[in-house]
N, C-alpha and C. Protein backbone atom coordinates (compact mmCIF):
# COMPACT_ATOMS: atom_id res chain seq x y z
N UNK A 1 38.71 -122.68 73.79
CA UNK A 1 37.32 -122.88 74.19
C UNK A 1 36.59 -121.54 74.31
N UNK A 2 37.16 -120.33 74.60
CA UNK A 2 36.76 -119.30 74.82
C UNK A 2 36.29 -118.44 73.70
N UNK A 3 37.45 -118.69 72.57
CA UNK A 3 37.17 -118.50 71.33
C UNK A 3 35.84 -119.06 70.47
N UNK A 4 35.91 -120.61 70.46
CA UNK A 4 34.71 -121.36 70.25
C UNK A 4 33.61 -120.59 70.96
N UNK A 5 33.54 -119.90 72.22
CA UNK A 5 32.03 -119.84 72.77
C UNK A 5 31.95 -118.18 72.06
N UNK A 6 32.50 -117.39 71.91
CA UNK A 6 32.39 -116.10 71.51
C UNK A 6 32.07 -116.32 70.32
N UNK A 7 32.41 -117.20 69.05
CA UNK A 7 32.36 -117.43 67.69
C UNK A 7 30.74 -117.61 67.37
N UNK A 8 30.54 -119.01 68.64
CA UNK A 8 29.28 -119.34 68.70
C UNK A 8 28.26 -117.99 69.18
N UNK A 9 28.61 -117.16 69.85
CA UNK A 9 28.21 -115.97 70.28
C UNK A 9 28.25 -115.02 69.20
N UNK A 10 28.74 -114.26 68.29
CA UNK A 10 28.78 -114.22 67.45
C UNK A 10 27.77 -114.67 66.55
N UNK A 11 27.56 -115.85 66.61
CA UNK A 11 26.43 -116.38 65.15
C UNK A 11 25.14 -116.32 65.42
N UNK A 12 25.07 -116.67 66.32
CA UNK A 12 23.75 -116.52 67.65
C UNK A 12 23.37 -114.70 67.00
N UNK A 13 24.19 -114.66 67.48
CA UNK A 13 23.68 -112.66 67.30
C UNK A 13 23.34 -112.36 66.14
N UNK A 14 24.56 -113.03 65.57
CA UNK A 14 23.91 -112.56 63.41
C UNK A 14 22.63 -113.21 63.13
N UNK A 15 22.56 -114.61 63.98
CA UNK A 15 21.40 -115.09 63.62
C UNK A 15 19.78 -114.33 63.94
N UNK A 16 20.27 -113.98 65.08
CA UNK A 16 19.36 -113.19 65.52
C UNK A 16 18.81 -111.91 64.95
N UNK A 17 19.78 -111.35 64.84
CA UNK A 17 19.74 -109.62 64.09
C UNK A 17 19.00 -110.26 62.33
N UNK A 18 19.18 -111.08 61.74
CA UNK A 18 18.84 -111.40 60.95
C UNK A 18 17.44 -111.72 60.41
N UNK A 19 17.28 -112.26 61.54
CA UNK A 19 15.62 -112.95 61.44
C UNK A 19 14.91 -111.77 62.42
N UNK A 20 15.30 -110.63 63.01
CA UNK A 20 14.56 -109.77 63.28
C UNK A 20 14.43 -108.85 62.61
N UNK A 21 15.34 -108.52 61.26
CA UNK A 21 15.29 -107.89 60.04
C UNK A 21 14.30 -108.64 59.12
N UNK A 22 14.33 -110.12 58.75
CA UNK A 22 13.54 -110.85 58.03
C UNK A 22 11.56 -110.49 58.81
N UNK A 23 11.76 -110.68 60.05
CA UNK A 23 10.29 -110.23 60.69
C UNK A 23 9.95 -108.99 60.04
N UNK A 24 11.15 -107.58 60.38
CA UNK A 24 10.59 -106.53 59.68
C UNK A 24 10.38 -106.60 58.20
N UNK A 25 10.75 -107.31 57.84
CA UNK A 25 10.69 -106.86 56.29
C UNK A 25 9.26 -107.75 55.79
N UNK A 26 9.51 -108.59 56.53
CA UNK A 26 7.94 -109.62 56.18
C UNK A 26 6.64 -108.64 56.89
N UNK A 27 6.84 -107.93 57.85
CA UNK A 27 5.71 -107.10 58.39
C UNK A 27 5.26 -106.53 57.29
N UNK A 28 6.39 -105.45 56.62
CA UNK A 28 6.41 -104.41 55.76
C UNK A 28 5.99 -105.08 54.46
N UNK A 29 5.58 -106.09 53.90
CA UNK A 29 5.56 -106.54 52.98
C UNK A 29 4.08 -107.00 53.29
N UNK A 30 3.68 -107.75 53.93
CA UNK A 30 2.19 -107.81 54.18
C UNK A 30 1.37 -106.30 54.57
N UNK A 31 2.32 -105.91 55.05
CA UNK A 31 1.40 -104.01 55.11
C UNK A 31 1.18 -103.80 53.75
N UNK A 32 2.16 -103.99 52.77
CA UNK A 32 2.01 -102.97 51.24
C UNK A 32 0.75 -104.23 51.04
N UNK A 33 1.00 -105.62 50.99
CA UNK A 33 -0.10 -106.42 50.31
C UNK A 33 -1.22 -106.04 50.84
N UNK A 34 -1.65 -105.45 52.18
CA UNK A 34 -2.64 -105.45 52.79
C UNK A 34 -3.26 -104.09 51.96
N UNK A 35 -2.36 -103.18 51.86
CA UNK A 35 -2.92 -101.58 50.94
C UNK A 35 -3.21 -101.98 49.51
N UNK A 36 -2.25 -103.23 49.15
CA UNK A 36 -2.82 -103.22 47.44
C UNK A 36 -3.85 -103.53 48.02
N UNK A 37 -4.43 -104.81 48.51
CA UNK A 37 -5.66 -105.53 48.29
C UNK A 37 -7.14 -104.27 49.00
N UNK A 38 -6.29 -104.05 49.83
CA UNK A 38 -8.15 -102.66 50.92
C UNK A 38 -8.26 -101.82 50.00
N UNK A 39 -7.00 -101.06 49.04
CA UNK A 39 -7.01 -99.82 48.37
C UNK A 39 -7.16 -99.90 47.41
N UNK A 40 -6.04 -100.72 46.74
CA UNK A 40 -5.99 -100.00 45.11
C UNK A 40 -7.25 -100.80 44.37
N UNK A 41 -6.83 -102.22 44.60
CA UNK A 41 -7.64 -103.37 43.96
C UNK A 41 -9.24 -102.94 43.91
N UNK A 42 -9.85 -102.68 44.83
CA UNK A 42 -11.17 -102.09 44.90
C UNK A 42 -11.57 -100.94 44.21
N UNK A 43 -10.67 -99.86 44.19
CA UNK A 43 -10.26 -98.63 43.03
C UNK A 43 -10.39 -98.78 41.94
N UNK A 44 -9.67 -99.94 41.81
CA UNK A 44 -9.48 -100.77 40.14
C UNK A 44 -10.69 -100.99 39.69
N UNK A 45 -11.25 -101.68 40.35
CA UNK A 45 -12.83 -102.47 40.42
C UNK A 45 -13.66 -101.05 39.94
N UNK A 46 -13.25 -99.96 41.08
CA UNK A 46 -14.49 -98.99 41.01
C UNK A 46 -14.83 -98.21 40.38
N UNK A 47 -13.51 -97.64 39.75
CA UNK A 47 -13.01 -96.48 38.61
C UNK A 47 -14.25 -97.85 37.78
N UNK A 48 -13.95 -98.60 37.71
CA UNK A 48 -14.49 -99.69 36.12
C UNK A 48 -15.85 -99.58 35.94
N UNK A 49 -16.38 -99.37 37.42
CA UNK A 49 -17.46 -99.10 37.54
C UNK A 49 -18.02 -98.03 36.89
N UNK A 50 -17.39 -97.32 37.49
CA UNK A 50 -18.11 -95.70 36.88
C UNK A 50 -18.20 -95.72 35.48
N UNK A 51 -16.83 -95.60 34.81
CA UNK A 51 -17.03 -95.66 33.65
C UNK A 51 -17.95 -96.74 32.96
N UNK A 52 -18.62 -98.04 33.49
CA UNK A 52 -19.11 -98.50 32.94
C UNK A 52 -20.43 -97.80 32.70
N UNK A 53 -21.15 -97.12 34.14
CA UNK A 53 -22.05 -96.35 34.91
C UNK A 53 -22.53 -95.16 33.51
N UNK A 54 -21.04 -94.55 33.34
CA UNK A 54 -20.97 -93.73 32.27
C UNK A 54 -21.55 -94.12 30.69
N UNK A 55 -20.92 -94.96 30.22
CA UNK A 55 -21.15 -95.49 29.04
C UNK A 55 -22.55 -95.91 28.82
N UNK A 56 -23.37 -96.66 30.23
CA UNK A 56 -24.44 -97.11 30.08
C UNK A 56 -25.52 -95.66 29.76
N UNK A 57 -25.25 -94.77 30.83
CA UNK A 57 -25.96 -93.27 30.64
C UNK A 57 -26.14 -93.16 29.66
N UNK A 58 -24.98 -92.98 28.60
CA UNK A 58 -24.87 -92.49 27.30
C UNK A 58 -25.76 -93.44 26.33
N UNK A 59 -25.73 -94.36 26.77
CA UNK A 59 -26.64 -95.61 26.33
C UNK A 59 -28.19 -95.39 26.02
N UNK A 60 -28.72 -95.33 27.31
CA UNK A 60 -29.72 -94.77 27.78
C UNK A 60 -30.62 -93.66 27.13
N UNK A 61 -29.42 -93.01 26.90
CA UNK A 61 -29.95 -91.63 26.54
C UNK A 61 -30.12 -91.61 25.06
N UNK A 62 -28.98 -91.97 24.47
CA UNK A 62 -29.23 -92.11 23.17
C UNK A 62 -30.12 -93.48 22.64
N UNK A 63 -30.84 -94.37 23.27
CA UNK A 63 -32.35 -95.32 23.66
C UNK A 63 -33.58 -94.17 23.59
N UNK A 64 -33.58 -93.59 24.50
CA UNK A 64 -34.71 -92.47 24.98
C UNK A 64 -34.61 -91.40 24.24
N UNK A 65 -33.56 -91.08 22.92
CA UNK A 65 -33.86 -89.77 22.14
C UNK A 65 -34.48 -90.45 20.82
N UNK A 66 -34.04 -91.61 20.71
CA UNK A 66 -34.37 -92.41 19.37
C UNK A 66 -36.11 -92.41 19.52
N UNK A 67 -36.64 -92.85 20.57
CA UNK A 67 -37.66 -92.65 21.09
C UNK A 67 -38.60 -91.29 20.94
N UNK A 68 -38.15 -90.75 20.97
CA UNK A 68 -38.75 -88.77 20.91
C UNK A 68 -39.92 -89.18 20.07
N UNK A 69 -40.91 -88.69 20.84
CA UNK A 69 -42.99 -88.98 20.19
C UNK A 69 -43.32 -89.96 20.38
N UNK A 70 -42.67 -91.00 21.10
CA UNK A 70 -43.07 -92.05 21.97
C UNK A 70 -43.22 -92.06 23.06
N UNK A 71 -44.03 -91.26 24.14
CA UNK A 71 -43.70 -91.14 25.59
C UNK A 71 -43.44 -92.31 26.54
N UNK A 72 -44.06 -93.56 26.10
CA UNK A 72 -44.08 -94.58 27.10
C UNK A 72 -42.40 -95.43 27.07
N UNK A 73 -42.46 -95.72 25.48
CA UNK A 73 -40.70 -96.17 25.24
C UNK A 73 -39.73 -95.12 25.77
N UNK A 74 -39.88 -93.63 25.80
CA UNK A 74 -39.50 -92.71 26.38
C UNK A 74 -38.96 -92.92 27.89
N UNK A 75 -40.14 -92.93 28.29
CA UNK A 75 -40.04 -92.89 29.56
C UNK A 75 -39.13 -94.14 30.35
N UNK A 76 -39.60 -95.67 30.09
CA UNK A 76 -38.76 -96.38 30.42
C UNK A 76 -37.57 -96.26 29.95
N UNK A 77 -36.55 -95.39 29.25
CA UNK A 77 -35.24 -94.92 29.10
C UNK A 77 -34.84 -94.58 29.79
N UNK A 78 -36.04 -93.55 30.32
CA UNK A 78 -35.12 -92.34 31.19
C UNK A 78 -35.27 -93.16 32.47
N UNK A 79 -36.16 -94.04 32.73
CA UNK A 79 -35.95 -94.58 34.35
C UNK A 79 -34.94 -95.47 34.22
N UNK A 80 -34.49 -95.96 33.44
CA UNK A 80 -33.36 -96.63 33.54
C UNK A 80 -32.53 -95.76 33.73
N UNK A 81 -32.52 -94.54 32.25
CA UNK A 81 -31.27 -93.68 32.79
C UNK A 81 -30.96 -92.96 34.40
N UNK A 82 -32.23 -92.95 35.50
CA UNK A 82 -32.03 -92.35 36.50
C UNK A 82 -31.87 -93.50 37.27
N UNK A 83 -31.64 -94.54 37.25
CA UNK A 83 -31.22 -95.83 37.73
C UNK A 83 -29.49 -95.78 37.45
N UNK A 84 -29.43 -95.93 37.31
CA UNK A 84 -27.77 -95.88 36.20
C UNK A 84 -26.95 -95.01 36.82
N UNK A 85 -27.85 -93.45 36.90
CA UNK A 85 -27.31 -92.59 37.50
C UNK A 85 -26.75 -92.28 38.96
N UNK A 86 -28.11 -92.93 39.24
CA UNK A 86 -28.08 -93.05 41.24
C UNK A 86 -26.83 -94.18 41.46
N UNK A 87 -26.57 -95.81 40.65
CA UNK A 87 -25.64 -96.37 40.94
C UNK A 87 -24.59 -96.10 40.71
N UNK A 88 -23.87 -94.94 39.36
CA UNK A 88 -22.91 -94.58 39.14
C UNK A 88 -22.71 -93.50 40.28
N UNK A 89 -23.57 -92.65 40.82
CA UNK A 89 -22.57 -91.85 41.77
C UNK A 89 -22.27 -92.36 43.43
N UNK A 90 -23.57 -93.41 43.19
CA UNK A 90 -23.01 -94.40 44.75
C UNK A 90 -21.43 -95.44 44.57
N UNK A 91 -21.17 -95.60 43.06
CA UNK A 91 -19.98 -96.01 42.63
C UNK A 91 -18.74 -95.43 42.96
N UNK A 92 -19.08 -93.69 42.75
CA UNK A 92 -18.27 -92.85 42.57
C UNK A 92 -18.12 -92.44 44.16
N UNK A 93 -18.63 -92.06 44.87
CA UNK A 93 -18.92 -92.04 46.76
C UNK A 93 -17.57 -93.27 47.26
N UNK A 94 -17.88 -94.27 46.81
CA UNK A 94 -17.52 -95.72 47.11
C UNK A 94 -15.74 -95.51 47.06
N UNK A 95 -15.73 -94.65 45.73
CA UNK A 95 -14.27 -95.06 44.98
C UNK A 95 -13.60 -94.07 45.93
N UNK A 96 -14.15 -92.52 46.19
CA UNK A 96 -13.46 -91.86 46.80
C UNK A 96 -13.40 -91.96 48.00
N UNK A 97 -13.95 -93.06 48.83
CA UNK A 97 -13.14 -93.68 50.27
C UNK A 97 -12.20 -94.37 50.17
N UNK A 98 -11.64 -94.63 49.21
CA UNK A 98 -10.57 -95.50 48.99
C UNK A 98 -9.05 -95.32 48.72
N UNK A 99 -9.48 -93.65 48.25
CA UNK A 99 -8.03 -92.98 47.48
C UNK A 99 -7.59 -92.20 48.89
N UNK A 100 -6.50 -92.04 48.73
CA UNK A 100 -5.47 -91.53 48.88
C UNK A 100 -5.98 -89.60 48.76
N UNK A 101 -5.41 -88.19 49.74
CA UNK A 101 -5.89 -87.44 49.24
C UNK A 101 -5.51 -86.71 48.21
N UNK A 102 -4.07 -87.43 47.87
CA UNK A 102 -3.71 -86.22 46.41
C UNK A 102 -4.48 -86.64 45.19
N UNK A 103 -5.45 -88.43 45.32
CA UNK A 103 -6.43 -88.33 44.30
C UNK A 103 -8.03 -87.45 44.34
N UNK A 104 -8.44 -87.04 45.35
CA UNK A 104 -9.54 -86.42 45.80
C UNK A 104 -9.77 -85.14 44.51
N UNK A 105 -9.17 -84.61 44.07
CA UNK A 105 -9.01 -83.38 43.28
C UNK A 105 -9.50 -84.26 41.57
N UNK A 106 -9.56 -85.89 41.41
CA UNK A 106 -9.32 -85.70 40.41
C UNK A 106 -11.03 -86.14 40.28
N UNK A 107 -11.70 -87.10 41.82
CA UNK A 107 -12.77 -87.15 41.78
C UNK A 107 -13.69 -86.18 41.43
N UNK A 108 -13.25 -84.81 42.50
CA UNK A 108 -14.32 -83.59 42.62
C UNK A 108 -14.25 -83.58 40.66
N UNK A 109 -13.18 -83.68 40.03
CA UNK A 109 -13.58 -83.16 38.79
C UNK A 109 -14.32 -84.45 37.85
N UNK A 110 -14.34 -85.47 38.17
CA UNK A 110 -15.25 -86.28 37.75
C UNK A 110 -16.55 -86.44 38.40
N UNK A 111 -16.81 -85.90 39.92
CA UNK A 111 -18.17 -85.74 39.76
C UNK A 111 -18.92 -84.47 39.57
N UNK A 112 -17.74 -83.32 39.09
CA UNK A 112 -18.49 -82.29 38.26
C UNK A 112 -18.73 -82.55 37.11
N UNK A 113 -17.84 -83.35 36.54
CA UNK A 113 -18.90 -83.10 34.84
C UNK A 113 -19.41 -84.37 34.92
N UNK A 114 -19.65 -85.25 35.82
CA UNK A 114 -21.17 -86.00 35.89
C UNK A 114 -22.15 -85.20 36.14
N UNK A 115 -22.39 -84.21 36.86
CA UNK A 115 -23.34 -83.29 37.36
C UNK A 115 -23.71 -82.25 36.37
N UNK A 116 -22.58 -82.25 35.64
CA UNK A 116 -23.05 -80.85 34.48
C UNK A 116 -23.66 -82.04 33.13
N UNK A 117 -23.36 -83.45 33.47
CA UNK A 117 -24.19 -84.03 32.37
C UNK A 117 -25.16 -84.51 32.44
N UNK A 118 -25.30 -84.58 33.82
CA UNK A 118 -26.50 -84.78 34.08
C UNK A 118 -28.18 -84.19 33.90
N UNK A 119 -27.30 -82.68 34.89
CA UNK A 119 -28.11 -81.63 34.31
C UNK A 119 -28.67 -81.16 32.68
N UNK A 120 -27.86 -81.43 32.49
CA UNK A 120 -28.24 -80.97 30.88
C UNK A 120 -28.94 -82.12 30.54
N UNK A 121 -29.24 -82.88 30.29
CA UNK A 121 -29.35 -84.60 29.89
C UNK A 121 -30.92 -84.34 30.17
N UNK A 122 -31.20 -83.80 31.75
CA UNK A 122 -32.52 -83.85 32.50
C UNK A 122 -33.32 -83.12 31.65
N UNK A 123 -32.34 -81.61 31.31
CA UNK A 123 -33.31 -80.59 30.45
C UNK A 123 -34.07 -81.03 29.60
N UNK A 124 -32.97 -81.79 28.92
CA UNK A 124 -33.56 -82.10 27.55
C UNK A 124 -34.51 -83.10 27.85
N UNK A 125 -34.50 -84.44 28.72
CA UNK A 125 -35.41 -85.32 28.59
C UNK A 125 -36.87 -84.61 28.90
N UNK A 126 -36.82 -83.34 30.27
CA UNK A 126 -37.95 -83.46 30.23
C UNK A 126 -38.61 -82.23 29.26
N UNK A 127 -38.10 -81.73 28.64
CA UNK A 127 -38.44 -81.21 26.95
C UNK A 127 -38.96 -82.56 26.19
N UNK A 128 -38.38 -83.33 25.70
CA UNK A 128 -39.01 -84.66 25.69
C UNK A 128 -40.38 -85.18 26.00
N UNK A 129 -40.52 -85.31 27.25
CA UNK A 129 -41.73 -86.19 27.80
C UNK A 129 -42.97 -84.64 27.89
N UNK A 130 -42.71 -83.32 27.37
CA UNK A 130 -43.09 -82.63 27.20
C UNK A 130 -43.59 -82.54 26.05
N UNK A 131 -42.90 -83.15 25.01
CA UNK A 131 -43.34 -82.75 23.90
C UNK A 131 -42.59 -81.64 22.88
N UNK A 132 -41.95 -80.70 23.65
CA UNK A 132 -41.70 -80.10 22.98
C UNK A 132 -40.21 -80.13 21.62
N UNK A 133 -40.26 -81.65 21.48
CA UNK A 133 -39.34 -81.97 20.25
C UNK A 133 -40.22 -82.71 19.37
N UNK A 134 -40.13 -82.25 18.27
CA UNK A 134 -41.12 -83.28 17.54
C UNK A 134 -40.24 -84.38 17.00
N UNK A 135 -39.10 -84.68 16.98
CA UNK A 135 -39.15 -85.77 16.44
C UNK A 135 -37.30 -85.90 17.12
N UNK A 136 -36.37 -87.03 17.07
CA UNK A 136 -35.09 -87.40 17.55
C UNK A 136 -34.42 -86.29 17.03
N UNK A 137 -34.73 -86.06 15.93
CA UNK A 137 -33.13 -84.87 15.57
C UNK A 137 -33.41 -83.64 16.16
N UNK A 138 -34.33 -83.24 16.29
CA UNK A 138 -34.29 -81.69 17.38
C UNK A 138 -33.70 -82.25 18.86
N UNK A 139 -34.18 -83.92 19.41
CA UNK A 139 -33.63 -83.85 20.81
C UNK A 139 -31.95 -83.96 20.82
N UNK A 140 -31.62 -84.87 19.47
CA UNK A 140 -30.38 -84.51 18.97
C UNK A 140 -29.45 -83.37 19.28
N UNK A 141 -30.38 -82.47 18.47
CA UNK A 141 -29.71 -80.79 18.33
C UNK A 141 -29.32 -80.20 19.96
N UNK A 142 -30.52 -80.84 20.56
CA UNK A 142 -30.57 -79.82 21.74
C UNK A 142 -29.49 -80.89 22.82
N UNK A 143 -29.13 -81.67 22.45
CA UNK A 143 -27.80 -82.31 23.40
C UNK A 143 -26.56 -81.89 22.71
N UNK A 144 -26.51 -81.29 21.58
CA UNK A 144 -25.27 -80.51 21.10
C UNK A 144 -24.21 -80.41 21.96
N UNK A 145 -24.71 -79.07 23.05
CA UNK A 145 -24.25 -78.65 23.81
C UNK A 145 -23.26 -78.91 25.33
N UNK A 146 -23.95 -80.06 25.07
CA UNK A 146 -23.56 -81.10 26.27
C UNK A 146 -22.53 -82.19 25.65
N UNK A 147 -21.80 -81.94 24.30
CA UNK A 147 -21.34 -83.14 23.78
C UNK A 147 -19.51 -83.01 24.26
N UNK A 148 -19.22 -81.38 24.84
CA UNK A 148 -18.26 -81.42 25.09
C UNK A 148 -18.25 -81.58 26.56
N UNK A 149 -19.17 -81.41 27.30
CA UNK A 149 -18.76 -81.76 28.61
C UNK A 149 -18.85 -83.77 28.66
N UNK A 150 -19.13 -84.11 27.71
CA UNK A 150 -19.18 -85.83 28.01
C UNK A 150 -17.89 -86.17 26.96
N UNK A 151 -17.22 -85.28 26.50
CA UNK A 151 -16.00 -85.35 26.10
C UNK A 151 -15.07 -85.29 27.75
N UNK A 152 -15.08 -84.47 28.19
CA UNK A 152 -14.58 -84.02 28.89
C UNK A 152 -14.13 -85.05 30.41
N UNK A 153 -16.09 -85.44 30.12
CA UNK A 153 -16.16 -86.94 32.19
C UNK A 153 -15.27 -87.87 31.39
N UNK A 154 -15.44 -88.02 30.01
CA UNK A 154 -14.72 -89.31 29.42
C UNK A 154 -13.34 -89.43 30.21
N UNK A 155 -12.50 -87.98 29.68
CA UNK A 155 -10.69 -88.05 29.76
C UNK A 155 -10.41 -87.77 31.02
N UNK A 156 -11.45 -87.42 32.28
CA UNK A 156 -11.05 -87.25 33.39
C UNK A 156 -11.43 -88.37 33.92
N UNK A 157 -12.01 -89.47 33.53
CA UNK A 157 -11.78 -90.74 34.20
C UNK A 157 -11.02 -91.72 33.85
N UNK A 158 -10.67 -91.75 32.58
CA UNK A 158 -9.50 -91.76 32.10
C UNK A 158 -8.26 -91.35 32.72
N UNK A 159 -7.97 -90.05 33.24
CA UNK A 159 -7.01 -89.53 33.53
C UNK A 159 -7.12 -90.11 35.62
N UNK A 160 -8.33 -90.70 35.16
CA UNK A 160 -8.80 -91.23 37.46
C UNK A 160 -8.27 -92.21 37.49
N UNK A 161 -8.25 -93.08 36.08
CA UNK A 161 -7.64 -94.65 36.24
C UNK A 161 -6.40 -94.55 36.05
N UNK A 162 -5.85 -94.05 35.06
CA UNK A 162 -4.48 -93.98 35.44
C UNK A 162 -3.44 -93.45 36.45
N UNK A 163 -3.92 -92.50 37.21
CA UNK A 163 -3.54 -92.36 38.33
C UNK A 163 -3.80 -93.57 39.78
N UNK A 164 -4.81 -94.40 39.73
CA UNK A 164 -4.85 -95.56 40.44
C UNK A 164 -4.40 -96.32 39.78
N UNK A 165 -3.65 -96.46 38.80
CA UNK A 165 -3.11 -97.89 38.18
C UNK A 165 -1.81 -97.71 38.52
N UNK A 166 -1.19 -96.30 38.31
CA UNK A 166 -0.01 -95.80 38.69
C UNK A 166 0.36 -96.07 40.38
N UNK A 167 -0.47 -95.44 41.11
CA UNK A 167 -0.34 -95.89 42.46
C UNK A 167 -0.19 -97.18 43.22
N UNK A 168 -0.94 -98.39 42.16
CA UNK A 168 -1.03 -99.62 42.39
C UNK A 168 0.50 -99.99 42.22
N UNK A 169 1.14 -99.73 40.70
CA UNK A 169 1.93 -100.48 40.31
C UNK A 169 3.16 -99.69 41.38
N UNK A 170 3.16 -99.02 41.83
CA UNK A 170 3.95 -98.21 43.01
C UNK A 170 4.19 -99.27 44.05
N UNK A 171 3.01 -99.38 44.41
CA UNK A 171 2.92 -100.43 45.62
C UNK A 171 3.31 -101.65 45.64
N UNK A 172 3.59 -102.27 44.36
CA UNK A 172 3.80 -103.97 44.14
C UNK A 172 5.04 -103.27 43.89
N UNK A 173 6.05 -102.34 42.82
CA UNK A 173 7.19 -102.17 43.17
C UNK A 173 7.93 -102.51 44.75
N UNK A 174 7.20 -101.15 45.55
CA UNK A 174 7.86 -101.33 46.79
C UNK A 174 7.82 -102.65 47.31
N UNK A 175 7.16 -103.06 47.27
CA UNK A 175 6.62 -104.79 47.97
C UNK A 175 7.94 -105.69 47.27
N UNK A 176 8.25 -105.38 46.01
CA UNK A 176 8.83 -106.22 45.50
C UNK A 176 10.74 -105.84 45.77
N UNK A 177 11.13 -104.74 45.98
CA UNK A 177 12.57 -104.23 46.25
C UNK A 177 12.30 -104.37 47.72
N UNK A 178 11.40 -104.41 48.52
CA UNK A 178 11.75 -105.08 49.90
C UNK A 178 12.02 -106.23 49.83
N UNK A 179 11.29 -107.35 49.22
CA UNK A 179 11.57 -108.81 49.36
C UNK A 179 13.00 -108.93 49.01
N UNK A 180 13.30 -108.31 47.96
CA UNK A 180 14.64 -107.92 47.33
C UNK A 180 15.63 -107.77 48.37
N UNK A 181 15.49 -106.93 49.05
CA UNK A 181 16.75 -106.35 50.05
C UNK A 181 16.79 -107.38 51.05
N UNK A 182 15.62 -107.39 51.57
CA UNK A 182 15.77 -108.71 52.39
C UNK A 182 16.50 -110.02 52.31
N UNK A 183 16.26 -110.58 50.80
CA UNK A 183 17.03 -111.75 50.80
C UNK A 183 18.46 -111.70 50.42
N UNK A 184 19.15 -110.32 49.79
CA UNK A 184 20.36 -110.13 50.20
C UNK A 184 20.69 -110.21 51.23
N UNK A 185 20.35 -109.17 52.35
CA UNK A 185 20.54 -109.47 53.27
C UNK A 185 20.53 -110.77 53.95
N UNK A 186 19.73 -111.38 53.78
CA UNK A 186 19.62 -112.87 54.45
C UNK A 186 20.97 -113.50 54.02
N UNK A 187 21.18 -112.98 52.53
CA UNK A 187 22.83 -114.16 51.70
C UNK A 187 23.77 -114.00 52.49
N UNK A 188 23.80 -112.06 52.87
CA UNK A 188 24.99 -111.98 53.41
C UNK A 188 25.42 -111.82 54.30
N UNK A 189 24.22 -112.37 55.24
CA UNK A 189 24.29 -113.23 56.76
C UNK A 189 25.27 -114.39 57.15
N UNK A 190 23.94 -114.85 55.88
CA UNK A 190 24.49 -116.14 55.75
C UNK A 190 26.16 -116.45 55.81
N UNK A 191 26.45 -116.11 54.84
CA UNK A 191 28.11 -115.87 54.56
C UNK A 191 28.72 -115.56 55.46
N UNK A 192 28.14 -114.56 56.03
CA UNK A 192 28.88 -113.73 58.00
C UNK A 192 29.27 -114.50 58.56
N UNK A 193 27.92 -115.23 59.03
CA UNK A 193 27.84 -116.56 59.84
C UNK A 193 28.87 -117.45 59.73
N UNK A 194 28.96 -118.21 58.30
CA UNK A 194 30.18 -119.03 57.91
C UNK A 194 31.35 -118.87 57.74
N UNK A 195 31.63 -117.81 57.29
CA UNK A 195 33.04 -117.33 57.87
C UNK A 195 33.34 -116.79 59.22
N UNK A 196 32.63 -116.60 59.94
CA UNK A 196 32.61 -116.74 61.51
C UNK A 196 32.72 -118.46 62.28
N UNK A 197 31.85 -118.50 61.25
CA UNK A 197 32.50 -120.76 62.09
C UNK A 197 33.50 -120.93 61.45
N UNK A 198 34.43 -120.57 60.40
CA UNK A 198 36.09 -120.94 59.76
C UNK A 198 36.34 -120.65 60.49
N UNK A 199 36.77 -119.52 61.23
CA UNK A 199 37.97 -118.83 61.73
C UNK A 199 38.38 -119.93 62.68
């Protein structure tokens, strides 16, 4: 009888130790789901943003050079393009509350060469609404210069998303070798347990 109550004592405990391992591991597993979904997922979203933000600029701009000796078609370009602009860097604000700080380094360099394309972009438009291009291929010529820094925002947001895609798929790893360990563990409880009621 003494045996029986220690055995039962015994399982009680594994049972116990078990499902307070299963609690931790279920904590730890809604923590990582809770970081994909606040962090990365919104990242995902936001990086998409920008670059969309981006592409539209480029849009814009090449709208409003085709334009050159048209001031009025002109002009509604460029207010779009400074529309575009203001939401892509409230995009970009947005994204970098979200990262992590070893991504911070890759923002500052994507919102420098938004800023150096910007700048240049401005020159030229308001050369433009100035007049002083007579016709698209001089406003052409005079964005030359600027064609490698929009080379440049391209591969560093490029190089922004893959570093949040990387971090994401990090996180559903870990999420996923915890559930993992856990339900070993749970098997070979289990088993503990039952060869503890043979004996």
């Amino acid at each position: 009888r003494q045996r029986l109550g220690a055995l039962v004592l015994l399982a009680l405990s594994a049972l116990a130790v078990n499902t307070g391992i299963g609690l931790l591991s279920l904590q730890e597993s809604v923590s990582g789901t809770s970081r994909l979904s606040d962090r990365h997922l919104p990242a995902v979203a936001l990086v998409g943003e920008v670059r969309a933000g981006v592409g539209n600029l480029r849009r814009f701009e090449k709208d409003a050079i085709i334009q050159t000796g048209n001031p009025e078609p002109t002009e509604v370009y460029l207010k779009r393009w400074n529309a575009t602009l203001a939401d892509t860097r409230k995009a970009l604000g947005e994204l970098e509350k979200t990262l992590d700080a070893e991504a911070l380094p890759a923002i500052s360099e994507v919102r420098s060469g938004l800023d150096n394309y910007a700048k240049g972009f401005q020159t030229v438009a308001e050369g433009m609404m100035q007049g002083r291009f007579g016709d698209a291929t001089y406003a052409n010529e005079a964005m030359e210069p600027l064609k490698g820094d929009v080379r440049r925002l391209d591969d560093k947001l490029k190089a922004l998303k893959e570093l949040i895609d990387t971090a994401a798929q990090a996180e559903r790893a870990a999420a996923a070798s915890l559930l993992s360990r856990q339900a070993v563990f749970q098997g070979l409880s289990v088993l503990a347990i039952g060869a503890l009621v043979l004996l």
